[in-house]
PDB file of N, CA and C in Angstrom:
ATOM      1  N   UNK A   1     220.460 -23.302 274.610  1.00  0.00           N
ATOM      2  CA  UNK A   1     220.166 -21.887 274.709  1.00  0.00           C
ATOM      3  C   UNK A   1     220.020 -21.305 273.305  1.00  0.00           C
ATOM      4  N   UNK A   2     218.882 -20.811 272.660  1.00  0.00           N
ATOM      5  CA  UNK A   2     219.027 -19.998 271.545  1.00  0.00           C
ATOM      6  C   UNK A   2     219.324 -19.193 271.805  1.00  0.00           C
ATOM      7  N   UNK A   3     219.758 -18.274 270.751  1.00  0.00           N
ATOM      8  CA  UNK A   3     220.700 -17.103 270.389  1.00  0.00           C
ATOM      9  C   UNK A   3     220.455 -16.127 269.519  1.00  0.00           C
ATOM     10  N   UNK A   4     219.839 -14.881 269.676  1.00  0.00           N
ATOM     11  CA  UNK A   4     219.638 -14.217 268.024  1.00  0.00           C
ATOM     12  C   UNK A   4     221.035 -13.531 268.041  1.00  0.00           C
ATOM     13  N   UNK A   5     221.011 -12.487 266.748  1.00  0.00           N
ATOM     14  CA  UNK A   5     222.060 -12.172 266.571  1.00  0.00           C
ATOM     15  C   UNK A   5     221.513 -10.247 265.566  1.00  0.00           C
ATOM     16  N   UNK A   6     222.397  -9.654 266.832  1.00  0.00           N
ATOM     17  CA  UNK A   6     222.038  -8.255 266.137  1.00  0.00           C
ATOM     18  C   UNK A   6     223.532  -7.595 265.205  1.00  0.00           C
ATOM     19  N   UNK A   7     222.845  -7.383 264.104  1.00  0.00           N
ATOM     20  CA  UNK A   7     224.331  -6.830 263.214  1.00  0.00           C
ATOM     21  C   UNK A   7     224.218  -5.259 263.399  1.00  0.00           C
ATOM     22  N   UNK A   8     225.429  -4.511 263.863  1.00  0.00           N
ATOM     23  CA  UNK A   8     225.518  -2.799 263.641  1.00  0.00           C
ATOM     24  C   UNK A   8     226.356  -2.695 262.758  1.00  0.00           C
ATOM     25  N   UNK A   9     226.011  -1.334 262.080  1.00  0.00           N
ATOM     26  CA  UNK A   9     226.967  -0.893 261.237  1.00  0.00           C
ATOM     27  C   UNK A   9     226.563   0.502 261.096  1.00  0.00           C
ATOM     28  N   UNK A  10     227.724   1.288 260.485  1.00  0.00           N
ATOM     29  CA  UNK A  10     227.574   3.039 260.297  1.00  0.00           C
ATOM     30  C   UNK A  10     228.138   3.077 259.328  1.00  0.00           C
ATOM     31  N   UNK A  11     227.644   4.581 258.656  1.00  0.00           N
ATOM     32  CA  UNK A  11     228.584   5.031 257.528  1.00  0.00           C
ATOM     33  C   UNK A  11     229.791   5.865 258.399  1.00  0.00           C
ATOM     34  N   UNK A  12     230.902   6.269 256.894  1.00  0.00           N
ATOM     35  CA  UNK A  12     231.614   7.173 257.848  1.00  0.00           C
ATOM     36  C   UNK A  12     231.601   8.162 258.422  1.00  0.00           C
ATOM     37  N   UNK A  13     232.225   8.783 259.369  1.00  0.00           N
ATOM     38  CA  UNK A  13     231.955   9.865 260.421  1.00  0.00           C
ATOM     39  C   UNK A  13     231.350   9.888 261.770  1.00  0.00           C
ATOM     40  N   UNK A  14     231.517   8.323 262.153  1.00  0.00           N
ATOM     41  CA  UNK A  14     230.963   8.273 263.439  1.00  0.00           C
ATOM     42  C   UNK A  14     231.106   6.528 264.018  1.00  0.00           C
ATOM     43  N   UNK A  15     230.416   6.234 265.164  1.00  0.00           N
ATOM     44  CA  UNK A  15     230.465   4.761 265.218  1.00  0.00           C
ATOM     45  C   UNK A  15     229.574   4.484 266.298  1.00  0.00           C
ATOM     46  N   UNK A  16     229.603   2.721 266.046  1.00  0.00           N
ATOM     47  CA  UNK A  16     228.138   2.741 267.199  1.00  0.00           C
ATOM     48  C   UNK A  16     228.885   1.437 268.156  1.00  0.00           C
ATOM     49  N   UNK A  17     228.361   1.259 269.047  1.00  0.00           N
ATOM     50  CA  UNK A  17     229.616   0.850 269.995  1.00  0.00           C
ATOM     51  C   UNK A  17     228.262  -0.199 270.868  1.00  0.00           C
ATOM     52  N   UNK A  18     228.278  -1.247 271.186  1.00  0.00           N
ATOM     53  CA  UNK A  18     229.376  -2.559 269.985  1.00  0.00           C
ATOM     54  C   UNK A  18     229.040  -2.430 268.817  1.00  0.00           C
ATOM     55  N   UNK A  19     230.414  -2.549 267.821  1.00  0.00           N
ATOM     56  CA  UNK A  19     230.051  -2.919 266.377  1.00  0.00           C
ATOM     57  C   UNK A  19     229.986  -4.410 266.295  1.00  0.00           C
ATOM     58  N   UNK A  20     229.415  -4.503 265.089  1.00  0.00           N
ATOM     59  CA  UNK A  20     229.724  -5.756 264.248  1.00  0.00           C
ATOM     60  C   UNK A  20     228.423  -6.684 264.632  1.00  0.00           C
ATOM     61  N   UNK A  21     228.333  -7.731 264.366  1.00  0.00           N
ATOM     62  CA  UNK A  21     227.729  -8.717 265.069  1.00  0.00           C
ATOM     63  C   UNK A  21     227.803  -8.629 266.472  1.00  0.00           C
ATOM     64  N   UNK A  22     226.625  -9.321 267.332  1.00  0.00           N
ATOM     65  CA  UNK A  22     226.580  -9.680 268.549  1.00  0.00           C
ATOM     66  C   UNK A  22     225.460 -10.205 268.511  1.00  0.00           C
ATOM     67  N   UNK A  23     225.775 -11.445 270.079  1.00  0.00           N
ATOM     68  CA  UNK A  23     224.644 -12.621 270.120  1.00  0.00           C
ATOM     69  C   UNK A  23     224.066 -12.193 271.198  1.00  0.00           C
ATOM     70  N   UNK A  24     222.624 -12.149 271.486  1.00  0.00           N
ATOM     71  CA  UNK A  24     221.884 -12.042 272.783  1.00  0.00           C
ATOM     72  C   UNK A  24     221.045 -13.424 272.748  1.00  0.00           C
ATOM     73  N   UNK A  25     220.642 -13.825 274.145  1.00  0.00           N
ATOM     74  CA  UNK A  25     220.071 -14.760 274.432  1.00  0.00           C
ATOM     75  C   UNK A  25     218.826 -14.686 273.799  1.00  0.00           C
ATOM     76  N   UNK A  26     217.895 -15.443 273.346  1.00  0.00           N
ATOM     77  CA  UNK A  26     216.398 -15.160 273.534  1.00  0.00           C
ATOM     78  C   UNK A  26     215.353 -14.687 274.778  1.00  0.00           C
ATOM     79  N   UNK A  27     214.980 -13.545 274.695  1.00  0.00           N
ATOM     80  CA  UNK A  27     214.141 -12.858 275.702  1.00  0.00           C
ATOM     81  C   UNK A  27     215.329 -11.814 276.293  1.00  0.00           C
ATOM     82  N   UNK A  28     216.652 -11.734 275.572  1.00  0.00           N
ATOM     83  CA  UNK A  28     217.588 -11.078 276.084  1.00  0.00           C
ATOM     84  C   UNK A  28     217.462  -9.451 276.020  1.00  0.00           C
ATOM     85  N   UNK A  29     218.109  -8.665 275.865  1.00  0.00           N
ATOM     86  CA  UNK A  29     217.948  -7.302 275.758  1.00  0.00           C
ATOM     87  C   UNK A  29     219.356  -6.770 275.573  1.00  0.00           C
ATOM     88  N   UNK A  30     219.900  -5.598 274.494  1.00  0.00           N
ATOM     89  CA  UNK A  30     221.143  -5.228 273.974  1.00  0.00           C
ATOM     90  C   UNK A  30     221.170  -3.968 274.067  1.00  0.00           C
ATOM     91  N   UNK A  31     222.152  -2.965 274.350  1.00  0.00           N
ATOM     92  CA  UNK A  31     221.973  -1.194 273.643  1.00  0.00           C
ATOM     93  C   UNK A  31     222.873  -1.309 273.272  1.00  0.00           C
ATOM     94  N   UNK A  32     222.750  -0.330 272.170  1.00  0.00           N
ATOM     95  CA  UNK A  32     223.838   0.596 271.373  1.00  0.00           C
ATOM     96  C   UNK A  32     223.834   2.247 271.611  1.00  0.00           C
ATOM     97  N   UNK A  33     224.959   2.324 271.744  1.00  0.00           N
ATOM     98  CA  UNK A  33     225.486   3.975 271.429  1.00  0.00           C
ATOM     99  C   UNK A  33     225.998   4.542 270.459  1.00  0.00           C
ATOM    100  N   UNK A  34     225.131   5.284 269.738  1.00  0.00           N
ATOM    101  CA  UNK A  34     225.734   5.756 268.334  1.00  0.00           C
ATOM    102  C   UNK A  34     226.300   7.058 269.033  1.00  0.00           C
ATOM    103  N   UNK A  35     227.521   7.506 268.258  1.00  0.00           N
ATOM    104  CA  UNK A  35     228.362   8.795 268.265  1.00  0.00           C
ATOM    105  C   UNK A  35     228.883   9.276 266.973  1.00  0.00           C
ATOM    106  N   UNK A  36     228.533  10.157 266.811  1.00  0.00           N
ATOM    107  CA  UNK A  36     229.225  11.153 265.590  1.00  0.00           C
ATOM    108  C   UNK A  36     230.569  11.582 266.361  1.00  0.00           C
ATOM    109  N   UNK A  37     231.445  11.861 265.052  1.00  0.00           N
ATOM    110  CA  UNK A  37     233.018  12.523 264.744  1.00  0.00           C
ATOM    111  C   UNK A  37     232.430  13.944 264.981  1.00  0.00           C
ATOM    112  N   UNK A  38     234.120  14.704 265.327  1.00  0.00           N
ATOM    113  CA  UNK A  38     233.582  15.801 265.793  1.00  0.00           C
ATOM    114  C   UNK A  38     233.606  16.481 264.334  1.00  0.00           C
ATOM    115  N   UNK A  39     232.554  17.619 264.341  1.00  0.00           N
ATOM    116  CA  UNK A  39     232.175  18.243 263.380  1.00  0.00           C
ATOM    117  C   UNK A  39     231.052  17.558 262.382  1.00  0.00           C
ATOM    118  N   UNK A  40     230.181  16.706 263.026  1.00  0.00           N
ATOM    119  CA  UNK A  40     229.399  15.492 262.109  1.00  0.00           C
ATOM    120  C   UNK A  40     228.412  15.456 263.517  1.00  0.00           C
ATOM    121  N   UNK A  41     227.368  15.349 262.848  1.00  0.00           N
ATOM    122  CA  UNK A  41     225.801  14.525 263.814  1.00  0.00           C
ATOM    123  C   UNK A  41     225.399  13.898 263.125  1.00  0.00           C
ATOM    124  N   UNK A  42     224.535  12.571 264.634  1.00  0.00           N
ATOM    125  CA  UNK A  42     223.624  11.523 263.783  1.00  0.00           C
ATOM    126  C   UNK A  42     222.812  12.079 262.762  1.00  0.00           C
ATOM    127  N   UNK A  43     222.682  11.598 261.583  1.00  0.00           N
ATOM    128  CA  UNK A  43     221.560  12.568 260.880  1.00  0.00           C
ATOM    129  C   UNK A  43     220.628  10.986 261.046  1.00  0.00           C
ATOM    130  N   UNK A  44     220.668   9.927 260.865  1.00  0.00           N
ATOM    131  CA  UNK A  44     219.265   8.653 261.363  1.00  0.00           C
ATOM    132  C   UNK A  44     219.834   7.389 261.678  1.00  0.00           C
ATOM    133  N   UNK A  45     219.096   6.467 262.864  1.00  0.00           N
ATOM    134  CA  UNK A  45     219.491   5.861 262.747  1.00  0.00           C
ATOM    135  C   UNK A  45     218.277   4.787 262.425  1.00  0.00           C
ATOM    136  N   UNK A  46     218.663   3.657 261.770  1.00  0.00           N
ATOM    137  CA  UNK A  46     218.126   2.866 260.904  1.00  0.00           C
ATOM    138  C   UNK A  46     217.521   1.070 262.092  1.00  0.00           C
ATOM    139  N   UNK A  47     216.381   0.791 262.410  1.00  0.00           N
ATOM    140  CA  UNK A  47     216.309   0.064 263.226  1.00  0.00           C
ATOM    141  C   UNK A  47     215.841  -1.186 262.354  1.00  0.00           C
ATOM    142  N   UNK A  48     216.082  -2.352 261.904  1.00  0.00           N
ATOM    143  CA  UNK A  48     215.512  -3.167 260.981  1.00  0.00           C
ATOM    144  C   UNK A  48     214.699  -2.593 259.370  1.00  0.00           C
ATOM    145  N   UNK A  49     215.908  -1.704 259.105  1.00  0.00           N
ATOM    146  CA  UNK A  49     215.078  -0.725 258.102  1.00  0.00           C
ATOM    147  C   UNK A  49     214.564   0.276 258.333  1.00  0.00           C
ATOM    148  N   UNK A  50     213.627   0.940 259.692  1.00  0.00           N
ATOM    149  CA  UNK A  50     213.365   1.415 259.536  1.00  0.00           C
ATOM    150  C   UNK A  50     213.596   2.642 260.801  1.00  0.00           C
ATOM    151  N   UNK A  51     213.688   4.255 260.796  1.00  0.00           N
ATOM    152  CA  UNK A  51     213.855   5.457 261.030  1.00  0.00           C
ATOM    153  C   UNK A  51     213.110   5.108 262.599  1.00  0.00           C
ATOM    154  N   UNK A  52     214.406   5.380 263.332  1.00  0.00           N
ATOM    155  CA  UNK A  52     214.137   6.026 264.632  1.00  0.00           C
ATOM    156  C   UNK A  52     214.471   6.942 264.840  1.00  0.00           C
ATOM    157  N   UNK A  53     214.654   7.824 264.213  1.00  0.00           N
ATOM    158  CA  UNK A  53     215.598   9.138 264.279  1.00  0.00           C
ATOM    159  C   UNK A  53     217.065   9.252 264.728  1.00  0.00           C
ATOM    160  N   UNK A  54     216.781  10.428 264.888  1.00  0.00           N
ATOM    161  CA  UNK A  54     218.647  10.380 265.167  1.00  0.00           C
ATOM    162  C   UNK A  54     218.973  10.687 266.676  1.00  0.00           C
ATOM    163  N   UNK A  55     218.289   9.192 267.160  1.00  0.00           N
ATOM    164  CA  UNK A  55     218.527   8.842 268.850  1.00  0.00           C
ATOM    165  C   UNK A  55     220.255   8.564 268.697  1.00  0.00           C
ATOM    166  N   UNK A  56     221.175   9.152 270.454  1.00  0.00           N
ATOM    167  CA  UNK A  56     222.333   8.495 270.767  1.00  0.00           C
ATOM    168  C   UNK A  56     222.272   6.990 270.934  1.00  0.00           C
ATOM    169  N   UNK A  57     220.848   6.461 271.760  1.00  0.00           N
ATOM    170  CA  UNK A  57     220.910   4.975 271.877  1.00  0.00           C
ATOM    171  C   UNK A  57     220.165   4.362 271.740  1.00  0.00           C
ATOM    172  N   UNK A  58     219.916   3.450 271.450  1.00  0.00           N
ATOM    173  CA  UNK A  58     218.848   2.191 271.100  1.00  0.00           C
ATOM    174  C   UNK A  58     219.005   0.941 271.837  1.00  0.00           C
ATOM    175  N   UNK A  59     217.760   0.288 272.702  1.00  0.00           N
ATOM    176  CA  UNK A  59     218.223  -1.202 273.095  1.00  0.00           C
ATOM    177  C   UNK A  59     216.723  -1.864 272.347  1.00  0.00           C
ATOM    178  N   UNK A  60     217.583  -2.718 272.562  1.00  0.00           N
ATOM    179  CA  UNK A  60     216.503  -4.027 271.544  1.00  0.00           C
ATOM    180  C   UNK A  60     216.318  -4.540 272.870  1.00  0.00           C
ATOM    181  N   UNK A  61     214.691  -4.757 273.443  1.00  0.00           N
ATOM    182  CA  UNK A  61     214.267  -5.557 274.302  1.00  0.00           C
ATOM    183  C   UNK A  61     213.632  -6.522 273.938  1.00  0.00           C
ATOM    184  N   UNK A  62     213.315  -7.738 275.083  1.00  0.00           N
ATOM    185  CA  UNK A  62     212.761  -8.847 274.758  1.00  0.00           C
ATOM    186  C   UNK A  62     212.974  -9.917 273.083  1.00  0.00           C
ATOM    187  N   UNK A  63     214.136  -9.806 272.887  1.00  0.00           N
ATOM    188  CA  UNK A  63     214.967  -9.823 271.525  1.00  0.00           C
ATOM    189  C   UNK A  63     214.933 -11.474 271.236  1.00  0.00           C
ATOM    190  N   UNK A  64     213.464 -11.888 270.374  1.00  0.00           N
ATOM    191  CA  UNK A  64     213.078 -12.800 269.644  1.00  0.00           C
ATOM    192  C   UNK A  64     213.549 -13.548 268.313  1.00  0.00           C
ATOM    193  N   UNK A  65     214.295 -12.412 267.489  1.00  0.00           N
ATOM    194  CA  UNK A  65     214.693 -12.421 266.518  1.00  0.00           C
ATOM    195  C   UNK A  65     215.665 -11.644 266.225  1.00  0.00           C
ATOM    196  N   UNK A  66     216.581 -12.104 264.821  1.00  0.00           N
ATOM    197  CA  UNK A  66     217.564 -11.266 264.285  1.00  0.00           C
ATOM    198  C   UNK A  66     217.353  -9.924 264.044  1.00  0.00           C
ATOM    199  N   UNK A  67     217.603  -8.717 264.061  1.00  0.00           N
ATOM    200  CA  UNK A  67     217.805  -7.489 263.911  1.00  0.00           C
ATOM    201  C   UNK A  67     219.145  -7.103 263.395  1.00  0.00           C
ATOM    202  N   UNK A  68     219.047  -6.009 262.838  1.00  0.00           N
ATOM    203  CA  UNK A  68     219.321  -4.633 262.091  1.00  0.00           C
ATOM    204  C   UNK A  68     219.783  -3.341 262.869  1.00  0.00           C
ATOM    205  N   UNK A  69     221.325  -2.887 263.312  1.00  0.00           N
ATOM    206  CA  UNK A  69     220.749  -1.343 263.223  1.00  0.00           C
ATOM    207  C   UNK A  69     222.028  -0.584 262.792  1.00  0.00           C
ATOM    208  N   UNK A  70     221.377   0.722 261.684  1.00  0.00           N
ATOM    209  CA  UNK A  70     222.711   0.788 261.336  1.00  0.00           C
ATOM    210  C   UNK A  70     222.580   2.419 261.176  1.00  0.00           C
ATOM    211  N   UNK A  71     223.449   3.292 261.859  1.00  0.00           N
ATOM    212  CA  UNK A  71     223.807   4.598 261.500  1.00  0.00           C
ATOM    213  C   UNK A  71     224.797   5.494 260.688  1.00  0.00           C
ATOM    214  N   UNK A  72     224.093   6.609 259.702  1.00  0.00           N
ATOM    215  CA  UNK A  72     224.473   7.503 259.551  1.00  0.00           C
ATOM    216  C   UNK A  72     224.493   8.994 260.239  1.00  0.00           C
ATOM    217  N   UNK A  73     225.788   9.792 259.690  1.00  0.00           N
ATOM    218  CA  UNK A  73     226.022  10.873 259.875  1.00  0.00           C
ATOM    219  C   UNK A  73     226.177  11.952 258.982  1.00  0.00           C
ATOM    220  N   UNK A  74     225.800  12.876 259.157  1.00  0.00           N
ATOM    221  CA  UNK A  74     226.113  14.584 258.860  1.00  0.00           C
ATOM    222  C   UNK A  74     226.822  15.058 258.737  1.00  0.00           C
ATOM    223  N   UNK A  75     227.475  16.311 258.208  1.00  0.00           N
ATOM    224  CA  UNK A  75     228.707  16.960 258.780  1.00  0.00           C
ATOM    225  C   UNK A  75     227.585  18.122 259.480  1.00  0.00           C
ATOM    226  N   UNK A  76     228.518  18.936 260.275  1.00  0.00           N
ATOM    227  CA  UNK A  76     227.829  20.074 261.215  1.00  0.00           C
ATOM    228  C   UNK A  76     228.153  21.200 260.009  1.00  0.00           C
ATOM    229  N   UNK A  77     226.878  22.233 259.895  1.00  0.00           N
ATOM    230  CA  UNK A  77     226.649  23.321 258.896  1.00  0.00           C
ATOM    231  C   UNK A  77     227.215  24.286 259.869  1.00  0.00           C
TER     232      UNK A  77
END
């Protein structure tokens, strides 16, 4: 069975749930839930480098390869 492997990570003020590493099958499919601390919003989240905005969730479908996703936060003005 191959295996890719998606890494999350955030700055502080929030978290994305699963962290850390995780393995999906090939042709598999994963989500994440990013959440900001209270008094803090997503300000972006980061998908293999690059800006999906500042979505709560992201799934990686049909997941061929290693990936990336990593969020920051805001404080609330």
């Amino acid at each position: 069975m191959v295996t890719h492997t998606i890494t999350a990570s955030t700055g502080p003020n929030g978290g994305i749930s699963p962290s850390g590493s995780a393995s999906v099958s090939y042709g598999g499919s994963k989500t994440y839930t990013i959440t900001a601390d209270p008094g803090y919003h997503i300000e972006d989240v980061l998908v293999d480098g690059a800006s999906v905005g500042a979505v709560t969730s992201y799934t990686f479908t049909n997941v061929t390869a290693n990936h990336t996703i990593a969020a920051s936060f805001a404080i609330d003005t």
